[in-house]
C-alpha atoms as a PDB file:
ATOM      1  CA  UNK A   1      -5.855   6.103  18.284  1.00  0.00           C
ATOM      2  CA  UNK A   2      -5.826   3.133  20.838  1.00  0.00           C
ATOM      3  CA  UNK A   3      -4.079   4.255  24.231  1.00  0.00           C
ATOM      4  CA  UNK A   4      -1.431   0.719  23.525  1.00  0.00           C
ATOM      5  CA  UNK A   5      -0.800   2.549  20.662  1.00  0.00           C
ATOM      6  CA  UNK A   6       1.908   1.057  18.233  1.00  0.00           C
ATOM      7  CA  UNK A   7       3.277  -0.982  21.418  1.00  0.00           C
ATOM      8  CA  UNK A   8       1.655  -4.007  20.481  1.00  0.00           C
ATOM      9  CA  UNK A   9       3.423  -4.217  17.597  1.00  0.00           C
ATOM     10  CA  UNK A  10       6.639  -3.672  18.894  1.00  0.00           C
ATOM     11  CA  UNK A  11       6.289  -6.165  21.798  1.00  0.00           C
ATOM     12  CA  UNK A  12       4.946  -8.618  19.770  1.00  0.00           C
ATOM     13  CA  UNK A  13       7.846  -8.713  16.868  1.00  0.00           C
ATOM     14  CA  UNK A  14      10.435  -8.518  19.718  1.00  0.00           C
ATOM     15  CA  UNK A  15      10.010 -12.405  20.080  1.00  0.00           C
ATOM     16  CA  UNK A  16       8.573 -13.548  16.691  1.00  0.00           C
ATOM     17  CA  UNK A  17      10.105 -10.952  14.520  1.00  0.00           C
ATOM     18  CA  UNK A  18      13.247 -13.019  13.340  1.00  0.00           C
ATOM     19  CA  UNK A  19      11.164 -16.565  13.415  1.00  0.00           C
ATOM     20  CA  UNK A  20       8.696 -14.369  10.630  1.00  0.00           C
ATOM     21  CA  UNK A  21      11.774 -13.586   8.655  1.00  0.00           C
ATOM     22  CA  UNK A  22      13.357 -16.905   8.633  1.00  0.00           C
ATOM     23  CA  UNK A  23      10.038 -18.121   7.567  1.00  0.00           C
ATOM     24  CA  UNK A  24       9.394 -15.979   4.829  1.00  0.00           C
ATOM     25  CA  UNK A  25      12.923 -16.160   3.633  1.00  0.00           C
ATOM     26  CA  UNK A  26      12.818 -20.170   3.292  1.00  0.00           C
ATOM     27  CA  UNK A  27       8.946 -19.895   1.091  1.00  0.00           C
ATOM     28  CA  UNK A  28       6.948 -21.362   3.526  1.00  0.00           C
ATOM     29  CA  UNK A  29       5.113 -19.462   6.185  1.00  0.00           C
ATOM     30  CA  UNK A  30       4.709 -21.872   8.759  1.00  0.00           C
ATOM     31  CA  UNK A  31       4.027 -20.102  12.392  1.00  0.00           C
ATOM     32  CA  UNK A  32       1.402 -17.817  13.675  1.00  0.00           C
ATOM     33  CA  UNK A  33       2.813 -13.993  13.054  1.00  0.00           C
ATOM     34  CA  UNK A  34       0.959 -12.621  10.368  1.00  0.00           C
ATOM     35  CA  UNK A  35      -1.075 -10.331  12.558  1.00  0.00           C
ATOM     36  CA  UNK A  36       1.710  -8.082  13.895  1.00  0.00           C
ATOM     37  CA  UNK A  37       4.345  -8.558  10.974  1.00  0.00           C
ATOM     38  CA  UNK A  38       2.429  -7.366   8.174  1.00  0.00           C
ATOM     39  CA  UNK A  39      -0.944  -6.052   9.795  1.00  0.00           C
ATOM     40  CA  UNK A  40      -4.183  -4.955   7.780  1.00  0.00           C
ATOM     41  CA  UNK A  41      -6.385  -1.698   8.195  1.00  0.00           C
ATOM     42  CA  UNK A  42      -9.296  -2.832  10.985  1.00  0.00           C
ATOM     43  CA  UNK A  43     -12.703  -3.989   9.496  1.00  0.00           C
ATOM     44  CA  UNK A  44     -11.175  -6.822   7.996  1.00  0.00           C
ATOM     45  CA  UNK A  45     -10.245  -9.347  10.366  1.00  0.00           C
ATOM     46  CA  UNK A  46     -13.427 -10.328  12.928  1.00  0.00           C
ATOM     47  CA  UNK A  47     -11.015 -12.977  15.546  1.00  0.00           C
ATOM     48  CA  UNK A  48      -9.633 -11.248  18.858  1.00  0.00           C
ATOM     49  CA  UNK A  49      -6.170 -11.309  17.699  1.00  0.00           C
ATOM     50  CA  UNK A  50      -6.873  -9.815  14.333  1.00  0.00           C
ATOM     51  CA  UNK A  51      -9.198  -6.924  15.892  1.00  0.00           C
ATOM     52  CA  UNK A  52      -6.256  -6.002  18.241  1.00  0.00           C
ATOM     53  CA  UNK A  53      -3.451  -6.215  15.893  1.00  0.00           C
ATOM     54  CA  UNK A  54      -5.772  -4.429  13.260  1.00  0.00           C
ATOM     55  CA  UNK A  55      -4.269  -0.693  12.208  1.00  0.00           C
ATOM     56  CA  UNK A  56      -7.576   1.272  13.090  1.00  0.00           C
ATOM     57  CA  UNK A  57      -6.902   4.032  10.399  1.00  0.00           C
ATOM     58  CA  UNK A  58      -5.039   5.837   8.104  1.00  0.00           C
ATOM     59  CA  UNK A  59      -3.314   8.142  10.668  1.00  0.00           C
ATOM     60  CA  UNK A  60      -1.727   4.984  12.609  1.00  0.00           C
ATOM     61  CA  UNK A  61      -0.511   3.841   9.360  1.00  0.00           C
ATOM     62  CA  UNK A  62       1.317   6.535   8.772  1.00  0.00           C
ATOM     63  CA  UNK A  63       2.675   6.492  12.554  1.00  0.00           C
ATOM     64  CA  UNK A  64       3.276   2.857  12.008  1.00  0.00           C
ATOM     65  CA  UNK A  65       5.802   3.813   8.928  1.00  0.00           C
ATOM     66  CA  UNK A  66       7.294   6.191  10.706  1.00  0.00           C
ATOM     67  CA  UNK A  67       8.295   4.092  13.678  1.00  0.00           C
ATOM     68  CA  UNK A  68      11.963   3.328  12.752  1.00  0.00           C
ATOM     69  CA  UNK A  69      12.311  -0.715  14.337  1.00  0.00           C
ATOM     70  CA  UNK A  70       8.712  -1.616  12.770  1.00  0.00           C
ATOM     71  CA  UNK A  71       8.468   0.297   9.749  1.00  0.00           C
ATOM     72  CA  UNK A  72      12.740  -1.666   9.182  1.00  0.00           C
ATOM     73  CA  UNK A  73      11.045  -4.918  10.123  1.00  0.00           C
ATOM     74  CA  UNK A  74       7.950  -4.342   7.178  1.00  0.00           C
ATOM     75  CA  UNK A  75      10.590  -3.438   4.811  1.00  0.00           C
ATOM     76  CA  UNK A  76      12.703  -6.251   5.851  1.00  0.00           C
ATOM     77  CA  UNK A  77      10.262  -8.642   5.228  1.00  0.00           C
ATOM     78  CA  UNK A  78       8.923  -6.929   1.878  1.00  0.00           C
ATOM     79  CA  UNK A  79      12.197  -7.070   0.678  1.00  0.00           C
ATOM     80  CA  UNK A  80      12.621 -10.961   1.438  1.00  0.00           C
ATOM     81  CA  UNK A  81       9.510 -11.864   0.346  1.00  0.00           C
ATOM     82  CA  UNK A  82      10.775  -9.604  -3.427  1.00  0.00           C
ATOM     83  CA  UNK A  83      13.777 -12.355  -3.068  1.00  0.00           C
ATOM     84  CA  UNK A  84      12.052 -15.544  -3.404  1.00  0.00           C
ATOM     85  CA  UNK A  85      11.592 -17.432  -6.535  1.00  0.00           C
ATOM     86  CA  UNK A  86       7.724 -18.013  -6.464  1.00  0.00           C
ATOM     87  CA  UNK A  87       5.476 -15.413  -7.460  1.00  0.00           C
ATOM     88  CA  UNK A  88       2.376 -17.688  -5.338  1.00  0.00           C
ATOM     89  CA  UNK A  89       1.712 -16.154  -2.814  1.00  0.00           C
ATOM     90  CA  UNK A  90      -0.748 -18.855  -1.993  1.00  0.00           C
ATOM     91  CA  UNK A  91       2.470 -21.058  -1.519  1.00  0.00           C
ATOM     92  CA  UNK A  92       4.707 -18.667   0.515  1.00  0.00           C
ATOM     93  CA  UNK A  93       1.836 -17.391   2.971  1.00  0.00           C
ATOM     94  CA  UNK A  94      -0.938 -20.185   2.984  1.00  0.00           C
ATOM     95  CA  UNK A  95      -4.583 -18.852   2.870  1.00  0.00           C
ATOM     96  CA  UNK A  96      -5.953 -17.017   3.992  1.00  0.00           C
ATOM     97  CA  UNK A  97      -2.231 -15.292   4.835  1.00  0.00           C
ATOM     98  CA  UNK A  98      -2.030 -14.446   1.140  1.00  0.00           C
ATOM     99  CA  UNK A  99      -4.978 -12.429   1.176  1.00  0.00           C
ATOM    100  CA  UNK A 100      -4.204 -10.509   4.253  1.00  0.00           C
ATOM    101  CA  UNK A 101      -0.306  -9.628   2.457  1.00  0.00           C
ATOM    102  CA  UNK A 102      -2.463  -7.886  -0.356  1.00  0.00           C
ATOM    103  CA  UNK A 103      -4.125  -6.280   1.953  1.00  0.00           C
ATOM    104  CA  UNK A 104      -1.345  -5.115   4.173  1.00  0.00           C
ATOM    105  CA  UNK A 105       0.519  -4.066   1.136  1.00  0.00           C
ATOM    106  CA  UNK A 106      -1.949  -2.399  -0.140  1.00  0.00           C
ATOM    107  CA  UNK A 107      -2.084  -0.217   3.541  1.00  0.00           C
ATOM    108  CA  UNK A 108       1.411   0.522   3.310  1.00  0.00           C
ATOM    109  CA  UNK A 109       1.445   1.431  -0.297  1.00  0.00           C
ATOM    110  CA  UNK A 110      -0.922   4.160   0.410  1.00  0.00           C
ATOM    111  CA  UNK A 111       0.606   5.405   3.875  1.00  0.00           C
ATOM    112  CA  UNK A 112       4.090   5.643   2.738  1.00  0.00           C
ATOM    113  CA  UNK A 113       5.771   8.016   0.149  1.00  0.00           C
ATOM    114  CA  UNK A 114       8.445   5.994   0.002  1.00  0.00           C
ATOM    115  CA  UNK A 115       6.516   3.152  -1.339  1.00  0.00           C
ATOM    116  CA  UNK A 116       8.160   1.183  -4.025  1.00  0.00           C
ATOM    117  CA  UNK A 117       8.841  -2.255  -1.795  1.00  0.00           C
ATOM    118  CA  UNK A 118       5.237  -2.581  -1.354  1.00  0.00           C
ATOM    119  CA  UNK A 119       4.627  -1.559  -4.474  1.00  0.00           C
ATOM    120  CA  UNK A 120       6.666  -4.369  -6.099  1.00  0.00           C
ATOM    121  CA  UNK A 121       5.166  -7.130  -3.470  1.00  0.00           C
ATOM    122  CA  UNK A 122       1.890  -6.207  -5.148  1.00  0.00           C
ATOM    123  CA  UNK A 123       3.386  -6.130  -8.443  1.00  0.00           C
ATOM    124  CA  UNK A 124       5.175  -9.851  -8.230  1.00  0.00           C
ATOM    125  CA  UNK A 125       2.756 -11.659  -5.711  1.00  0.00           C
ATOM    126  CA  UNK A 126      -1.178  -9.938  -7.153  1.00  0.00           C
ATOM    127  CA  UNK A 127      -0.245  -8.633 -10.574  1.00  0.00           C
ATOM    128  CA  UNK A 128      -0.030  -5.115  -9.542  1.00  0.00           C
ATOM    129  CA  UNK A 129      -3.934  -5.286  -8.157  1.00  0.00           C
ATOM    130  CA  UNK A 130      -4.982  -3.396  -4.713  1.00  0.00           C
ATOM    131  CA  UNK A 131      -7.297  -4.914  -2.235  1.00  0.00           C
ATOM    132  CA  UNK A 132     -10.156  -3.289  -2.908  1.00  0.00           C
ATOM    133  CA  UNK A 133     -11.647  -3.472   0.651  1.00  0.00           C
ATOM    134  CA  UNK A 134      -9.079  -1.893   2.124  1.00  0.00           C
ATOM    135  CA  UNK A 135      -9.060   1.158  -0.490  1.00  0.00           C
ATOM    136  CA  UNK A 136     -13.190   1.619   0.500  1.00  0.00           C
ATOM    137  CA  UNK A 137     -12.328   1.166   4.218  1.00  0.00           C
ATOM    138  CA  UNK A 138     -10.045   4.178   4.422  1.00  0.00           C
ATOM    139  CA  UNK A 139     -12.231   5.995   1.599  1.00  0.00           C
ATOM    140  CA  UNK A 140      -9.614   6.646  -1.373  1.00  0.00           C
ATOM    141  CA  UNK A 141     -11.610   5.318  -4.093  1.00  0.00           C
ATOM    142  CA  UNK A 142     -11.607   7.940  -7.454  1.00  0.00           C
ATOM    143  CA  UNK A 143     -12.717   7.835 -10.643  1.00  0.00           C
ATOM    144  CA  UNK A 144      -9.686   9.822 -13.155  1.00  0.00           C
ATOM    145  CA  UNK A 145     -12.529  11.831 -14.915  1.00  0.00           C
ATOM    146  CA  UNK A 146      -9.632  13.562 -16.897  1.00  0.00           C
ATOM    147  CA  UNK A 147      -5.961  14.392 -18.113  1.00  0.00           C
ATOM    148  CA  UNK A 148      -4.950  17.520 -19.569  1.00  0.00           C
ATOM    149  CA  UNK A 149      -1.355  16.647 -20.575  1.00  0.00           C
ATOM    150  CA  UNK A 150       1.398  19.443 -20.065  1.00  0.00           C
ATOM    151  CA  UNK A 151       1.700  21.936 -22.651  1.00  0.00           C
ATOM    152  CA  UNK A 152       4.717  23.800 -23.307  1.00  0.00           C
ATOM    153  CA  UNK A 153       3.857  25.449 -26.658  1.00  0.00           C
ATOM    154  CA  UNK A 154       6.235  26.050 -29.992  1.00  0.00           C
ATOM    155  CA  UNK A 155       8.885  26.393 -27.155  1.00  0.00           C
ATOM    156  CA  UNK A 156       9.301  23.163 -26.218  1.00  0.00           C
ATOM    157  CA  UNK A 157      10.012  21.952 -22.300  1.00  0.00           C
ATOM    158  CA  UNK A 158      12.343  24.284 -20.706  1.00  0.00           C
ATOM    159  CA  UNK A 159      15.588  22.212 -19.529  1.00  0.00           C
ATOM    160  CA  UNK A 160      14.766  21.420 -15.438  1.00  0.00           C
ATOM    161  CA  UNK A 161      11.057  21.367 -15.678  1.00  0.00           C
ATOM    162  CA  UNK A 162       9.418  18.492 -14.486  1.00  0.00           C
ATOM    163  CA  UNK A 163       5.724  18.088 -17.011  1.00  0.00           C
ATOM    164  CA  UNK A 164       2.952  18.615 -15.051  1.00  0.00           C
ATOM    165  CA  UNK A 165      -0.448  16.801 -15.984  1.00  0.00           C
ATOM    166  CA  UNK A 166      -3.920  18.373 -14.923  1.00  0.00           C
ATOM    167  CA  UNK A 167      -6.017  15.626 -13.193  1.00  0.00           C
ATOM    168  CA  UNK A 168      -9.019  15.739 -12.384  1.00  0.00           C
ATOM    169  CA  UNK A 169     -10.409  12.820 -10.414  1.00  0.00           C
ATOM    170  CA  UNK A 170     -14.467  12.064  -8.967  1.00  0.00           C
ATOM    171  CA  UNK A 171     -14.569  10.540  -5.007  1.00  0.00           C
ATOM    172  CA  UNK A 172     -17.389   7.922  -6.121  1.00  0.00           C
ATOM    173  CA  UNK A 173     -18.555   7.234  -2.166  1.00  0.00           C
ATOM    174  CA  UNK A 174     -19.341  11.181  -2.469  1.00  0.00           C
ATOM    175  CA  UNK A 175     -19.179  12.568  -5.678  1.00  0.00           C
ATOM    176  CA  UNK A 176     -16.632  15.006  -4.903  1.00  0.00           C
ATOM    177  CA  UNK A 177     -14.628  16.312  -7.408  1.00  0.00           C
ATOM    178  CA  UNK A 178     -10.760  17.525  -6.828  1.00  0.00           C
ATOM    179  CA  UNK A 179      -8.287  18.351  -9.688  1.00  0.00           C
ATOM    180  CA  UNK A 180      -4.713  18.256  -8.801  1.00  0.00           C
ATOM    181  CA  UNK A 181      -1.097  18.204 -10.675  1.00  0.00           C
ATOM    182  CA  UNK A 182       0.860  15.051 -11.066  1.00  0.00           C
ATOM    183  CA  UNK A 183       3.871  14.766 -12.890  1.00  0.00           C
ATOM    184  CA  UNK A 184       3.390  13.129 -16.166  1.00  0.00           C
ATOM    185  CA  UNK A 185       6.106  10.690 -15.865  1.00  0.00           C
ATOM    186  CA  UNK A 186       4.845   8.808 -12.556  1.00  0.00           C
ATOM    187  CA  UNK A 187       1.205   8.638 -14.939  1.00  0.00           C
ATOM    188  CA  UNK A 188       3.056   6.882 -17.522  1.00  0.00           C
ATOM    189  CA  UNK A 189       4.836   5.295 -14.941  1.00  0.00           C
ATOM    190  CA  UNK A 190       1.866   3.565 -13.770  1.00  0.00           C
ATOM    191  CA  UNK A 191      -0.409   3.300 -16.432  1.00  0.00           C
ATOM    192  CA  UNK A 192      -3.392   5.998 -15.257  1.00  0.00           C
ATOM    193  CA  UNK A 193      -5.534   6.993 -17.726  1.00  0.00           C
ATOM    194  CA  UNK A 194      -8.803   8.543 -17.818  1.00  0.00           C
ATOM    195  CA  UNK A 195     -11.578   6.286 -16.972  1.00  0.00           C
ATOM    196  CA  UNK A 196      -9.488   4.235 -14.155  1.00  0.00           C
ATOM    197  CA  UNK A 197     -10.326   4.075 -10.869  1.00  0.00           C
ATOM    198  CA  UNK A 198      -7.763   5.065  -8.484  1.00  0.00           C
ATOM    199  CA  UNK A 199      -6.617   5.100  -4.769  1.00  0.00           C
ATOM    200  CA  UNK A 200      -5.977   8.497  -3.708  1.00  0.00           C
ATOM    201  CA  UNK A 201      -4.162   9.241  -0.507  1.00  0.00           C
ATOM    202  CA  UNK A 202      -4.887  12.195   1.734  1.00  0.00           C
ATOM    203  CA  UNK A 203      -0.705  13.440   1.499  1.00  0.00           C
ATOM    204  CA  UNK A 204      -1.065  12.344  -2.690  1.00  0.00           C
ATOM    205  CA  UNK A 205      -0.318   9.014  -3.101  1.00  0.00           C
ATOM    206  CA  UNK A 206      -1.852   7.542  -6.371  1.00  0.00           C
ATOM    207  CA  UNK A 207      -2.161   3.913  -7.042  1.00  0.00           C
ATOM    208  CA  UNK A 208      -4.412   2.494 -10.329  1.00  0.00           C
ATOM    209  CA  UNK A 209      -6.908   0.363  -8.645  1.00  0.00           C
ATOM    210  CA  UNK A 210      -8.920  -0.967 -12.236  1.00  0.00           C
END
């Protein structure tokens, strides 16, 4: 990780932070601040600013979420962006600011467990749909090959057992293959079936991706 570290960010939205939210919360983004108020994985952007700002992997992700005054200020500004009455995000952000929310979102969505704001931004702004870049840059991209449902027999569930599906899903950059249990409600939950592509996080984050 960079030796600035997640400094940059914290410097930065010291002075812009509340202009962002104010922005955001009135539907037009009108300032420069996208960079440090909801950056995207590196490989994406190509200016100076962008390369700097960028969040070089999945590991600073996860530091970035666990920073308490930046990770508040992301959900802050999730959250007022959830509040709006457009869904455009063309409108609220501008372009190519729109683009760079999915992706951000998108980041965050796979870094945190606690993911539901970003999540929802997806949901409202990009119909539910990841960036797909930014799912091949940090290498989560799976095939669900398939679903062996829970079975708990004649018997029935037994009351304060949580069903358990078999999945096994196919890395397509390397053709690994990893089977792992999910519980069958968060599936449902979000539509995975076999034959979807996913994003799969290293700590087991699962997102449909097609």
């Amino acid at each position: 990780m960079r030796e600035n570290n997640l400094e940059r960010f914290i410097k930065a939205q010291e002075s812009e932070f509340k202009t962002a939210l104010a922005e955001i919360k009135s539907g037009h983004k009108r300032s420069c601040w996208m960079w440090y108020i909801f950056p995207q994985i590196q490989g994406l952007g190509s200016s100076g600013t962008a390369m700097y700002y960028a969040i070089e992997d999945y590991e600073e992700a996860k530091a970035y979420i666990e920073n308490a005054v930046i990770n508040a200020h992301l959900r802050e500004s999730s959250e007022a962006l959830l509040q709006l009455e457009s869904d455009d995000a063309t409108r609220v952000m501008g372009w190519p600011d729109d683009l760079k929310l999915r992706s951000s979102m998108t980041l965050f969505a796979l870094a945190a467990k606690e993911n539901e704001v970003f999540r929802r931004v997806l949901d409202k702004f990009f119909d539910g749909k990841l960036d797909a870049q930014t799912v091949d840059i940090l290498d989560m991209r799976y095939l669900v090959m398939r679903i062996d449902e829970p079975d708990f027999g004649c018997e029935g569930r037994p009351d304060g057992v949580e069903p358990m599906a078999k999945v096994t899903l196919l890395k397509l950059k390397s053709e690994e293959e990893i089977q792992l249990e999910i519980p069958d409600a968060e599936l449902y939950q979000k539509e995975i079936n076999e034959g979807n592509e996913v994003a799969f996080s290293p700590d087991g984050v699962i997102l449909k991706l097609s």
